[in-house]
PDB file of N, CA and C in Angstrom:
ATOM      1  N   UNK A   1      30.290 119.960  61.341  1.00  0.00           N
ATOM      2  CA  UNK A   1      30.237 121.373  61.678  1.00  0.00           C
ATOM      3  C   UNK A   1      31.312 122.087  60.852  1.00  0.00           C
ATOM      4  N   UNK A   2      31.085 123.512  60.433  1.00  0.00           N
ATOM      5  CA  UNK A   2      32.163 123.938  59.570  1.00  0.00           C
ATOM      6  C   UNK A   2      33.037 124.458  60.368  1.00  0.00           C
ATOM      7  N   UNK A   3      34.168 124.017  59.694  1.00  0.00           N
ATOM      8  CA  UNK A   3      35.256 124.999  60.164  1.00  0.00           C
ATOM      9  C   UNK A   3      36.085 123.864  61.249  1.00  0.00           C
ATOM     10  N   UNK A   4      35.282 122.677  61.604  1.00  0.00           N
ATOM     11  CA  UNK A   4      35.918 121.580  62.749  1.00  0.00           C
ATOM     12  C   UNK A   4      35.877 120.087  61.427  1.00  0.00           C
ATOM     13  N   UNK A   5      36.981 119.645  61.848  1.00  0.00           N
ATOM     14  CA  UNK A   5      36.842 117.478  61.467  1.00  0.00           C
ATOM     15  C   UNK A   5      37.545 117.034  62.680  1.00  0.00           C
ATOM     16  N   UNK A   6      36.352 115.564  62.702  1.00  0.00           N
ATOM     17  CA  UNK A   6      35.930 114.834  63.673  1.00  0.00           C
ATOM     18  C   UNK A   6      37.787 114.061  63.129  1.00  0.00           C
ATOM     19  N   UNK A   7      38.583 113.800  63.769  1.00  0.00           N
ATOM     20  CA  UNK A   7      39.519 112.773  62.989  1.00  0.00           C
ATOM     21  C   UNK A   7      39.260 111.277  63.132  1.00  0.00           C
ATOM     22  N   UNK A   8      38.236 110.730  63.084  1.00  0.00           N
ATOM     23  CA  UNK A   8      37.707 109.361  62.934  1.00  0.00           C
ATOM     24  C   UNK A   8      36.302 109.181  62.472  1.00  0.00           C
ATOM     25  N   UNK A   9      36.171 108.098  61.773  1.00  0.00           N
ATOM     26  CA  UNK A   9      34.960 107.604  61.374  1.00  0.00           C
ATOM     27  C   UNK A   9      34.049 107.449  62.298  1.00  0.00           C
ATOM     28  N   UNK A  10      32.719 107.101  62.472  1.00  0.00           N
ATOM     29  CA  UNK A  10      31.652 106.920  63.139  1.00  0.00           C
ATOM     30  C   UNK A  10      31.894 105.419  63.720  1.00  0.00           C
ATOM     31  N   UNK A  11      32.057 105.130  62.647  1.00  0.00           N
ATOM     32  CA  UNK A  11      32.421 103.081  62.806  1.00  0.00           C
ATOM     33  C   UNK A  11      33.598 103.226  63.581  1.00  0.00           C
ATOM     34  N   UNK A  12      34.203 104.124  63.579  1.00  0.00           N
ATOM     35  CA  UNK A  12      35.675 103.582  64.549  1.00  0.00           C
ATOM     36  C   UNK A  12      35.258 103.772  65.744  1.00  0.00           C
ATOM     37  N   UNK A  13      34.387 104.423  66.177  1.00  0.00           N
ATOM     38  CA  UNK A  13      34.137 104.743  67.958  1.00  0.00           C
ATOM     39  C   UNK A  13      33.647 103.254  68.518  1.00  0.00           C
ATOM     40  N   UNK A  14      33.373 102.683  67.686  1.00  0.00           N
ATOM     41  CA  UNK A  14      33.171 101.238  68.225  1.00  0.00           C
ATOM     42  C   UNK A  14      34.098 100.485  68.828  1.00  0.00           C
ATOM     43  N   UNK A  15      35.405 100.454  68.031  1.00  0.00           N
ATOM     44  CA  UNK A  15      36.779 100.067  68.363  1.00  0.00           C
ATOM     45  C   UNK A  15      37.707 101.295  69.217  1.00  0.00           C
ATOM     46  N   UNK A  16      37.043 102.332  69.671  1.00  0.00           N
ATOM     47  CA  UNK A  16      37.940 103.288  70.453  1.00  0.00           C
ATOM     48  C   UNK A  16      37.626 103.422  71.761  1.00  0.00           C
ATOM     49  N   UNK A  17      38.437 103.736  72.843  1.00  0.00           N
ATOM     50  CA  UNK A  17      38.344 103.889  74.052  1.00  0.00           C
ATOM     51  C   UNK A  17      37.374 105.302  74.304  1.00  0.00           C
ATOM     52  N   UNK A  18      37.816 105.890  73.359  1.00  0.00           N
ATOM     53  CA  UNK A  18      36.869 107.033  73.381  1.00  0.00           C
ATOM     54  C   UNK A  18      37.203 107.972  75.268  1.00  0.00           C
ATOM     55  N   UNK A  19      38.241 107.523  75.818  1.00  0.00           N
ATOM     56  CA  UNK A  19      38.949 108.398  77.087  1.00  0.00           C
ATOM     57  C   UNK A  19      39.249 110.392  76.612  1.00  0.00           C
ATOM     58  N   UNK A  20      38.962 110.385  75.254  1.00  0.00           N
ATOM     59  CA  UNK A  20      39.683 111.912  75.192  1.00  0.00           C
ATOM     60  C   UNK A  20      38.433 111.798  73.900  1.00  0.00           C
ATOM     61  N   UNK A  21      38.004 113.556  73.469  1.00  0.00           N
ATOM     62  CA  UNK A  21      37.485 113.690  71.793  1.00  0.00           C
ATOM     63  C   UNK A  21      38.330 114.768  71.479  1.00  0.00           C
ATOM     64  N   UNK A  22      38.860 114.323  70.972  1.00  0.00           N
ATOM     65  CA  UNK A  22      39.902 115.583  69.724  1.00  0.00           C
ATOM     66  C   UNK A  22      39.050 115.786  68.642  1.00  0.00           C
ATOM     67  N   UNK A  23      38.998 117.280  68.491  1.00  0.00           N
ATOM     68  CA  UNK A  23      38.957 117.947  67.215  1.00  0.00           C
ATOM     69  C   UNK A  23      40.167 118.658  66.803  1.00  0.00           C
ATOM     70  N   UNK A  24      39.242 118.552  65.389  1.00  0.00           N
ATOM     71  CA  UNK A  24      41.002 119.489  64.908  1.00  0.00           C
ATOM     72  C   UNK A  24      40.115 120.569  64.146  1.00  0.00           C
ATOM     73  N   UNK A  25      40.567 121.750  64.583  1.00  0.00           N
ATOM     74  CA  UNK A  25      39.953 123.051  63.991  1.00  0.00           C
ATOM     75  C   UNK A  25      41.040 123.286  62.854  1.00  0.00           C
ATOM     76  N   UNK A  26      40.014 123.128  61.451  1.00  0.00           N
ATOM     77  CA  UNK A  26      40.283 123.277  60.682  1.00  0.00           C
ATOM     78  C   UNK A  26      41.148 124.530  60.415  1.00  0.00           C
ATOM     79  N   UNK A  27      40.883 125.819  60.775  1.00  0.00           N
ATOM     80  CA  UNK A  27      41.858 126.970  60.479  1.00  0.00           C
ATOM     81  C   UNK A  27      42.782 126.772  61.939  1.00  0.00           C
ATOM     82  N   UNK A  28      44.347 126.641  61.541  1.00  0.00           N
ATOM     83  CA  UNK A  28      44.821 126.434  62.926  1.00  0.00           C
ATOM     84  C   UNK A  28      45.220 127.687  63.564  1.00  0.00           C
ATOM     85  N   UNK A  29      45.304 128.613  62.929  1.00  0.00           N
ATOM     86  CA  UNK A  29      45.315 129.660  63.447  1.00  0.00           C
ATOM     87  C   UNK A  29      44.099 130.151  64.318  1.00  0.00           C
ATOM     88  N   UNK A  30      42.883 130.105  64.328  1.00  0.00           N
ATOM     89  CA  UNK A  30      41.928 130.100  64.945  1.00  0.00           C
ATOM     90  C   UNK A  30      41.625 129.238  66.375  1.00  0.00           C
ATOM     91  N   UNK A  31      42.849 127.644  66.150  1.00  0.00           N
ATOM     92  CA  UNK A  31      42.371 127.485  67.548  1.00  0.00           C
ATOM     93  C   UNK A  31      42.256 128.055  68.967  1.00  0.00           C
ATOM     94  N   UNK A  32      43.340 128.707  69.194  1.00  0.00           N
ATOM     95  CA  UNK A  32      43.717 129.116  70.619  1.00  0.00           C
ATOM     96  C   UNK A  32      42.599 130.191  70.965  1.00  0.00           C
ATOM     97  N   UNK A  33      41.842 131.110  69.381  1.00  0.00           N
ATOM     98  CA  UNK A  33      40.824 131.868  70.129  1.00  0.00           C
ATOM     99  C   UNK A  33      39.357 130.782  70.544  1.00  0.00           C
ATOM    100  N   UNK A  34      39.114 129.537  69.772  1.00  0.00           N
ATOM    101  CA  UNK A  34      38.060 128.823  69.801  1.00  0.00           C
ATOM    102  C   UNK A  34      38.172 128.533  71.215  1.00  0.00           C
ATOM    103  N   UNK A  35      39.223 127.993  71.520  1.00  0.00           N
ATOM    104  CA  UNK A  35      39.839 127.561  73.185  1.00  0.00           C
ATOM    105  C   UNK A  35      39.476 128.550  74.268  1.00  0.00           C
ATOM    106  N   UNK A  36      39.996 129.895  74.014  1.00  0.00           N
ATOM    107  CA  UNK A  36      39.315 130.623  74.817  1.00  0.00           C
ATOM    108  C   UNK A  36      38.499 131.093  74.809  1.00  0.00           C
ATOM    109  N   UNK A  37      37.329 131.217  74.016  1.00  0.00           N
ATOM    110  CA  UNK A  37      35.790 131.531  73.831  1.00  0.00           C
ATOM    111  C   UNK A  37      35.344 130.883  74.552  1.00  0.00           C
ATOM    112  N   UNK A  38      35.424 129.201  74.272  1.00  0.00           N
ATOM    113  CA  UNK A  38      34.669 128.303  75.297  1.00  0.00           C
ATOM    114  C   UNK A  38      34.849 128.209  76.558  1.00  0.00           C
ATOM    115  N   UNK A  39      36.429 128.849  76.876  1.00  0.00           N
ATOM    116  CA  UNK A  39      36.574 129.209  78.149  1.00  0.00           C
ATOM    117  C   UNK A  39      35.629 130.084  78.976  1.00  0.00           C
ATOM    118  N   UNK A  40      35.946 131.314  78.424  1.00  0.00           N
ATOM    119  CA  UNK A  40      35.736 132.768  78.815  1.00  0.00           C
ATOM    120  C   UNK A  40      34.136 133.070  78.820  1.00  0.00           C
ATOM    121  N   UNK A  41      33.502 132.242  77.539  1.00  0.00           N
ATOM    122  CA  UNK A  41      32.195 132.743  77.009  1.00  0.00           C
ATOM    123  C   UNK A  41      31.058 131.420  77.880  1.00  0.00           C
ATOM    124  N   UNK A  42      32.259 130.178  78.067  1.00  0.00           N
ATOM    125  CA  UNK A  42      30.809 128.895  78.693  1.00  0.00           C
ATOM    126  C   UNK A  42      31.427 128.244  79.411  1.00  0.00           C
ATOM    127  N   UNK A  43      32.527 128.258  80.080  1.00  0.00           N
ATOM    128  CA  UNK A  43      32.710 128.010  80.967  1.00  0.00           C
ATOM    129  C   UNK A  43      33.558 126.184  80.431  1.00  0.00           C
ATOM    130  N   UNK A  44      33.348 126.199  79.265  1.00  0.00           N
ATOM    131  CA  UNK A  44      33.395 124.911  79.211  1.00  0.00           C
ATOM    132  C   UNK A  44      35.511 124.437  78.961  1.00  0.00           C
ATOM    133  N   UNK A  45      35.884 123.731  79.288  1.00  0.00           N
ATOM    134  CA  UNK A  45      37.449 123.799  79.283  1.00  0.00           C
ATOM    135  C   UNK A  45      37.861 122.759  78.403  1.00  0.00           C
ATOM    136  N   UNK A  46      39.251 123.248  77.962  1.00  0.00           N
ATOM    137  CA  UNK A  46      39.772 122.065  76.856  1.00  0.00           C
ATOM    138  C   UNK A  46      40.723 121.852  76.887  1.00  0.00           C
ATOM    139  N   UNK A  47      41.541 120.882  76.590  1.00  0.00           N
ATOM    140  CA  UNK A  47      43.113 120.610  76.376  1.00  0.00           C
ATOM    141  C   UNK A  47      43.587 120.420  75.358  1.00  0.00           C
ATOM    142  N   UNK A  48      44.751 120.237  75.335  1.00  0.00           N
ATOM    143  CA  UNK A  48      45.695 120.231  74.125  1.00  0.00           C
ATOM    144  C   UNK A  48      46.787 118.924  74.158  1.00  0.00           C
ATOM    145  N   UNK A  49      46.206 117.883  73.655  1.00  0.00           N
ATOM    146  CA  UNK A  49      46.945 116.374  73.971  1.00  0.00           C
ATOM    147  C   UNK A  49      47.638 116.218  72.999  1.00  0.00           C
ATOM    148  N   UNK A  50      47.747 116.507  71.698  1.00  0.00           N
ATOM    149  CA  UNK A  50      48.924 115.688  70.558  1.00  0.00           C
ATOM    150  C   UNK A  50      49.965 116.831  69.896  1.00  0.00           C
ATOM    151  N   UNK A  51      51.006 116.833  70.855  1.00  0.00           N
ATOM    152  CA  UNK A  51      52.490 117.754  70.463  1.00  0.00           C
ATOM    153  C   UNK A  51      52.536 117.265  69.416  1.00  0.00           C
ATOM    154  N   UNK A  52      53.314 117.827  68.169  1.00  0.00           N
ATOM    155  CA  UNK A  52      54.212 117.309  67.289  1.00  0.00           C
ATOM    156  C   UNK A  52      55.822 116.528  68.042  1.00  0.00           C
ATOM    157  N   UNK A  53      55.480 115.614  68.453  1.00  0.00           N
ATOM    158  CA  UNK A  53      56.869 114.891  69.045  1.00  0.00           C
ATOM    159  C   UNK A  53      58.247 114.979  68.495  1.00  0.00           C
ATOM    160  N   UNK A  54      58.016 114.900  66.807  1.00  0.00           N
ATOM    161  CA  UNK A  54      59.328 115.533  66.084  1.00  0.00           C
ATOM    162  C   UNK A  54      60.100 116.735  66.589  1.00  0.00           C
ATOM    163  N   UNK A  55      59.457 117.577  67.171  1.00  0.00           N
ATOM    164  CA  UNK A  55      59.882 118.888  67.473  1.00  0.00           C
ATOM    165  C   UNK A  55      60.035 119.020  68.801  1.00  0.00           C
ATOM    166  N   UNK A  56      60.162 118.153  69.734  1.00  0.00           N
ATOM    167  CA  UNK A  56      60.168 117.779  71.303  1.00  0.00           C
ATOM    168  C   UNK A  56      62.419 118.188  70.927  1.00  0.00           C
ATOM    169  N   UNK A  57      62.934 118.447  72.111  1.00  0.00           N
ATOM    170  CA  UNK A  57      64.471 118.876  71.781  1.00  0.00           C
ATOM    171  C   UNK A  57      64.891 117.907  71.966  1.00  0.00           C
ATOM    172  N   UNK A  58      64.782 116.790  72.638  1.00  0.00           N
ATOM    173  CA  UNK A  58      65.212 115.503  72.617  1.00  0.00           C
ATOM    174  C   UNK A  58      65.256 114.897  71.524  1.00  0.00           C
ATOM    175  N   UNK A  59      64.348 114.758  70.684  1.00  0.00           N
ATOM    176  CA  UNK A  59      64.458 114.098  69.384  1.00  0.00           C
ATOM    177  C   UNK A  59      64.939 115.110  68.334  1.00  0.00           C
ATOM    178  N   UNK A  60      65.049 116.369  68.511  1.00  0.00           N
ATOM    179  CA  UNK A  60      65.530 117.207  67.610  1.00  0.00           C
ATOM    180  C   UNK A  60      66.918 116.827  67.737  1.00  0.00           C
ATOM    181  N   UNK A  61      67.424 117.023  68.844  1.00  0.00           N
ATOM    182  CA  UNK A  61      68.932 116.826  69.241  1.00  0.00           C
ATOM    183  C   UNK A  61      69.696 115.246  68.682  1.00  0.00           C
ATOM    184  N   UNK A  62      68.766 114.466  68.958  1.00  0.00           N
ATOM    185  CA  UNK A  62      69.331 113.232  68.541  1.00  0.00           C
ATOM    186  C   UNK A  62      68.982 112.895  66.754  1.00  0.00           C
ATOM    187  N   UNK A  63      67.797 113.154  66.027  1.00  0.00           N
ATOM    188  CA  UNK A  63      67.363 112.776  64.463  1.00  0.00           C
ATOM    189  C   UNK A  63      67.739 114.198  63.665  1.00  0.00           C
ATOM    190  N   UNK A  64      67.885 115.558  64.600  1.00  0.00           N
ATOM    191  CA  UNK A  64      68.068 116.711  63.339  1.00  0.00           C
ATOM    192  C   UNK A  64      66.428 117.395  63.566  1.00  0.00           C
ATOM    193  N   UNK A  65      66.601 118.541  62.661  1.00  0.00           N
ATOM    194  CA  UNK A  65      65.328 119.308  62.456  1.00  0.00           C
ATOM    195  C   UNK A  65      65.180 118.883  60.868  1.00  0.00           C
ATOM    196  N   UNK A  66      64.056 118.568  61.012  1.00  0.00           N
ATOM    197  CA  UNK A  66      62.873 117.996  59.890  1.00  0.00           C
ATOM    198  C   UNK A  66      61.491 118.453  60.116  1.00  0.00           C
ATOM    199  N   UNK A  67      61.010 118.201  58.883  1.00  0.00           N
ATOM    200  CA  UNK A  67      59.287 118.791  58.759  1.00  0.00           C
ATOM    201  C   UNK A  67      58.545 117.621  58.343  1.00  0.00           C
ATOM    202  N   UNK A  68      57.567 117.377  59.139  1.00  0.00           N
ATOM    203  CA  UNK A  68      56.242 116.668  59.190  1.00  0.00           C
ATOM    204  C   UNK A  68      55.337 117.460  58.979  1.00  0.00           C
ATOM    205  N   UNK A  69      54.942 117.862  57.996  1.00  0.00           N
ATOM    206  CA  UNK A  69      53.944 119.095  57.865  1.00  0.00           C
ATOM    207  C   UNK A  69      52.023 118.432  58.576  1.00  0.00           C
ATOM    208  N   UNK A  70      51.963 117.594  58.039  1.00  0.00           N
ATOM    209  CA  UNK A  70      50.717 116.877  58.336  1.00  0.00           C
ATOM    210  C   UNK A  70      50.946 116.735  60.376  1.00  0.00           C
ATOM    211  N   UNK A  71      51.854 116.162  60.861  1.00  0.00           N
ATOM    212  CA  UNK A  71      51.866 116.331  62.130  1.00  0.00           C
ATOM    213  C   UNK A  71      51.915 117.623  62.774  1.00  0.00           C
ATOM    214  N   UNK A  72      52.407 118.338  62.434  1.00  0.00           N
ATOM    215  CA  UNK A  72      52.166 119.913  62.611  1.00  0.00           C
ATOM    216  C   UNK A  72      51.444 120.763  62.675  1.00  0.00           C
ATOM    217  N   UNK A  73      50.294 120.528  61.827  1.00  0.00           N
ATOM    218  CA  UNK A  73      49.290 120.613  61.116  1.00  0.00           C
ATOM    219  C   UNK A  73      48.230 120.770  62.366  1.00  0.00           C
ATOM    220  N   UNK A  74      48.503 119.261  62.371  1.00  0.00           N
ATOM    221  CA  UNK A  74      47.644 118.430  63.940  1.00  0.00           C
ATOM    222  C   UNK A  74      48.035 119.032  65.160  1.00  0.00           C
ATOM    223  N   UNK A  75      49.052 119.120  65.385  1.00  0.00           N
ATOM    224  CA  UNK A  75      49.675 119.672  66.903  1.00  0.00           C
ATOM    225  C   UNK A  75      49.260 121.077  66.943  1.00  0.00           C
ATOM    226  N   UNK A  76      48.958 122.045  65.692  1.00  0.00           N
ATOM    227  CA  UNK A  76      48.848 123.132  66.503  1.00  0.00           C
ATOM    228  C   UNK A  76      47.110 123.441  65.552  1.00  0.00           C
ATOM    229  N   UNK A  77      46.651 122.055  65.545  1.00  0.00           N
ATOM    230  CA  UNK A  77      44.990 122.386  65.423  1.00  0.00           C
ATOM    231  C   UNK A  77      44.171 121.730  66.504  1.00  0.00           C
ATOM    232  N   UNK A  78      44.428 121.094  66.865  1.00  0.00           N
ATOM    233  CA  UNK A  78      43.885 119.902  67.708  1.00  0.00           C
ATOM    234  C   UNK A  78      43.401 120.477  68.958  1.00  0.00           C
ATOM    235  N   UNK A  79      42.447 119.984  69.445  1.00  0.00           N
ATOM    236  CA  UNK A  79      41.703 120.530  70.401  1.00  0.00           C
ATOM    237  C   UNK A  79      41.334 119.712  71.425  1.00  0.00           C
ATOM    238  N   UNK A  80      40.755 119.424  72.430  1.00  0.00           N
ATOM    239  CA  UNK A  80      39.911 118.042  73.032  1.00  0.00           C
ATOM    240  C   UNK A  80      39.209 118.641  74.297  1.00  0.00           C
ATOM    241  N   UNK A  81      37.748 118.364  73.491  1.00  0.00           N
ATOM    242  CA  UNK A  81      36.723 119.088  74.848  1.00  0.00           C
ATOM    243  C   UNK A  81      36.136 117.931  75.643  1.00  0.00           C
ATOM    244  N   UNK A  82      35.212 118.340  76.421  1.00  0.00           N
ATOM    245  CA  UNK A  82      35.347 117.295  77.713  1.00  0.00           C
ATOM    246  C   UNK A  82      34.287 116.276  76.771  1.00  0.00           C
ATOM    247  N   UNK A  83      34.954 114.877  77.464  1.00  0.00           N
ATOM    248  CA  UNK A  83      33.861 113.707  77.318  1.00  0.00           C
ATOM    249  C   UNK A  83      34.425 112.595  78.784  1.00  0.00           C
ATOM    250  N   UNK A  84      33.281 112.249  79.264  1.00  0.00           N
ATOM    251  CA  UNK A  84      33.350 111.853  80.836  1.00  0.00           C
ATOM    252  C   UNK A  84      32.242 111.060  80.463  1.00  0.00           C
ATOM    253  N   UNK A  85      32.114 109.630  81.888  1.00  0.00           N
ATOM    254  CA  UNK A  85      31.017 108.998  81.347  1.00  0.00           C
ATOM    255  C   UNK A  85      29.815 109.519  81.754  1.00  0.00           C
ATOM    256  N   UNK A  86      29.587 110.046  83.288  1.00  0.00           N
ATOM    257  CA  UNK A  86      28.584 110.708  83.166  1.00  0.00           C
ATOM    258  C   UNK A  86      28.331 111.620  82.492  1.00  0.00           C
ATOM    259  N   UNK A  87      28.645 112.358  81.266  1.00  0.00           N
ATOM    260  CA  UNK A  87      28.423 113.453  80.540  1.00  0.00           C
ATOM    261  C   UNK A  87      27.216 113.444  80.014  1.00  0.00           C
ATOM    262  N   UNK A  88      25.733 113.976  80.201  1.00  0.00           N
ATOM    263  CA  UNK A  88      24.398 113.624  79.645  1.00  0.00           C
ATOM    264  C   UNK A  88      24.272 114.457  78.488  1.00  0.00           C
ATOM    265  N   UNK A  89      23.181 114.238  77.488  1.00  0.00           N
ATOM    266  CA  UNK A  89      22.649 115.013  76.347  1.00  0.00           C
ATOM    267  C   UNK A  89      23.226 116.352  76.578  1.00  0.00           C
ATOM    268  N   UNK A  90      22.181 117.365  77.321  1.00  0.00           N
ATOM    269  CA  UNK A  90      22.330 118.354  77.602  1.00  0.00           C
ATOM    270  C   UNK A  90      23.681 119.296  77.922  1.00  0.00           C
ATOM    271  N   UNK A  91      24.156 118.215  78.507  1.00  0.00           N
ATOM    272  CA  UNK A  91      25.745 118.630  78.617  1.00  0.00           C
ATOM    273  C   UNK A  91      26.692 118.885  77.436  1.00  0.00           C
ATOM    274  N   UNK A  92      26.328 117.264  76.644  1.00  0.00           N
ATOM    275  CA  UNK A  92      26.904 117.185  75.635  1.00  0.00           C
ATOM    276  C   UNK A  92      26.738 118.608  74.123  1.00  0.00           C
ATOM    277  N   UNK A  93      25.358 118.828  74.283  1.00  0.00           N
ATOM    278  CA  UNK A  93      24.528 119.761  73.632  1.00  0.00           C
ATOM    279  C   UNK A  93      24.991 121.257  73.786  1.00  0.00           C
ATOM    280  N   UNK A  94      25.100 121.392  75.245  1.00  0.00           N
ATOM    281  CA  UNK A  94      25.869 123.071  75.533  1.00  0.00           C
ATOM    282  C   UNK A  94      27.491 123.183  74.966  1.00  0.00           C
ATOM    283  N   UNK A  95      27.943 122.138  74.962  1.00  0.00           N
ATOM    284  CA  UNK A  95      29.674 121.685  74.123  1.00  0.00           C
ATOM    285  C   UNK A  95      29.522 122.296  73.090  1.00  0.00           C
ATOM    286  N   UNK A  96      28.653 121.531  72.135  1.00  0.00           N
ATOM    287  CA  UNK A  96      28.364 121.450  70.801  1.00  0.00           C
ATOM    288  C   UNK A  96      28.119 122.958  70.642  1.00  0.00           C
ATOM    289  N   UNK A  97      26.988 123.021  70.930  1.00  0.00           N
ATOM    290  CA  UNK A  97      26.550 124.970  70.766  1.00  0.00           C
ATOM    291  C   UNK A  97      27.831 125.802  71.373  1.00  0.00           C
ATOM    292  N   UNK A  98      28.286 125.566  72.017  1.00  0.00           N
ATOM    293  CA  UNK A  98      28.911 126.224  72.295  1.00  0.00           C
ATOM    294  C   UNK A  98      30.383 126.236  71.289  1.00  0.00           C
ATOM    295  N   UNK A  99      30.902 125.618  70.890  1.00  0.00           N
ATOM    296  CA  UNK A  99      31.902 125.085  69.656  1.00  0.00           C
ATOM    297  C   UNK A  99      31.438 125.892  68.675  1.00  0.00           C
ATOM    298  N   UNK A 100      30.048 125.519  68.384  1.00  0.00           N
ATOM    299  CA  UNK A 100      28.797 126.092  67.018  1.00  0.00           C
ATOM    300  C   UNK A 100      29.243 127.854  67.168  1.00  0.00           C
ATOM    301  N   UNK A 101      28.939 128.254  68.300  1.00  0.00           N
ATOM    302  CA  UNK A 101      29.448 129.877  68.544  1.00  0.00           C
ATOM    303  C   UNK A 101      30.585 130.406  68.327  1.00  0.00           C
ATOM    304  N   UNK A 102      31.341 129.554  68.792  1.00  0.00           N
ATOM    305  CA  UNK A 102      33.117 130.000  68.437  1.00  0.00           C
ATOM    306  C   UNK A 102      33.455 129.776  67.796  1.00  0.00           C
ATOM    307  N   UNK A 103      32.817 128.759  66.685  1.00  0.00           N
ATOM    308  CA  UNK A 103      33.604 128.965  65.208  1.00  0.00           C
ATOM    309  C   UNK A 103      32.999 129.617  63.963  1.00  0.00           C
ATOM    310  N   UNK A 104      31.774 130.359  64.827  1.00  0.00           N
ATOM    311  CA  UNK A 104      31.184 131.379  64.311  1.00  0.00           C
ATOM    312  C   UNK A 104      30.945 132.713  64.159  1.00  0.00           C
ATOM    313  N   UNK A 105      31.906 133.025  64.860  1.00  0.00           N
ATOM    314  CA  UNK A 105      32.683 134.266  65.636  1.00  0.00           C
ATOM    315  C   UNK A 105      33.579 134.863  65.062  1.00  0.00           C
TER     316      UNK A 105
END
């Protein structure tokens, strides 16, 4: 889909727990409105699981301030919409379209 990457291969979901799906919206400036579209517009909800840990004050305080640009990158693109095991097609399908809308917006 434009404008989103999946951050894993197809072949890796084989070897993954697959408990969370992160996307990472490609423009990161755009996530927080994608987040609330799917809120506001479908009801559908998302979280935000991978901080940049470098930048947590605990580790600032103890290693210094430094740049991880690539982790950064991630922490303020990253997204994760619902995946549950009962989650069926249809369900899965209104996600999708619904993602399809907000990053079309």
């Amino acid at each position: 889909m434009a404008g989103l990457s999946v951050p894993y291969t197809d072949e890796a979901v084989a070897h993954s727990t697959c408990y969370v799906m992160p996307l990472i919206v490609d423009d990161e400036s755009r996530r927080d409105g994608v987040r609330r579209f799917l809120r506001e517009k479908h009801g559908v909800q998302t979280s935000l699981f991978y901080p940049a840990i470098h930048e947590f004050t605990a580790y600032r305080e103890r290693f210094g301030e430094f740049s991880l640009p690539r982790s950064e990158h991630i922490a303020r693109s990253e997204v994760t919409v619902p995946l549950f095991p009962e989650m069926d097609e249809p369900t899965q399908d209104r996600v999708v379209a619904a993602l399809s809308e907000a990053l079309a917006s």
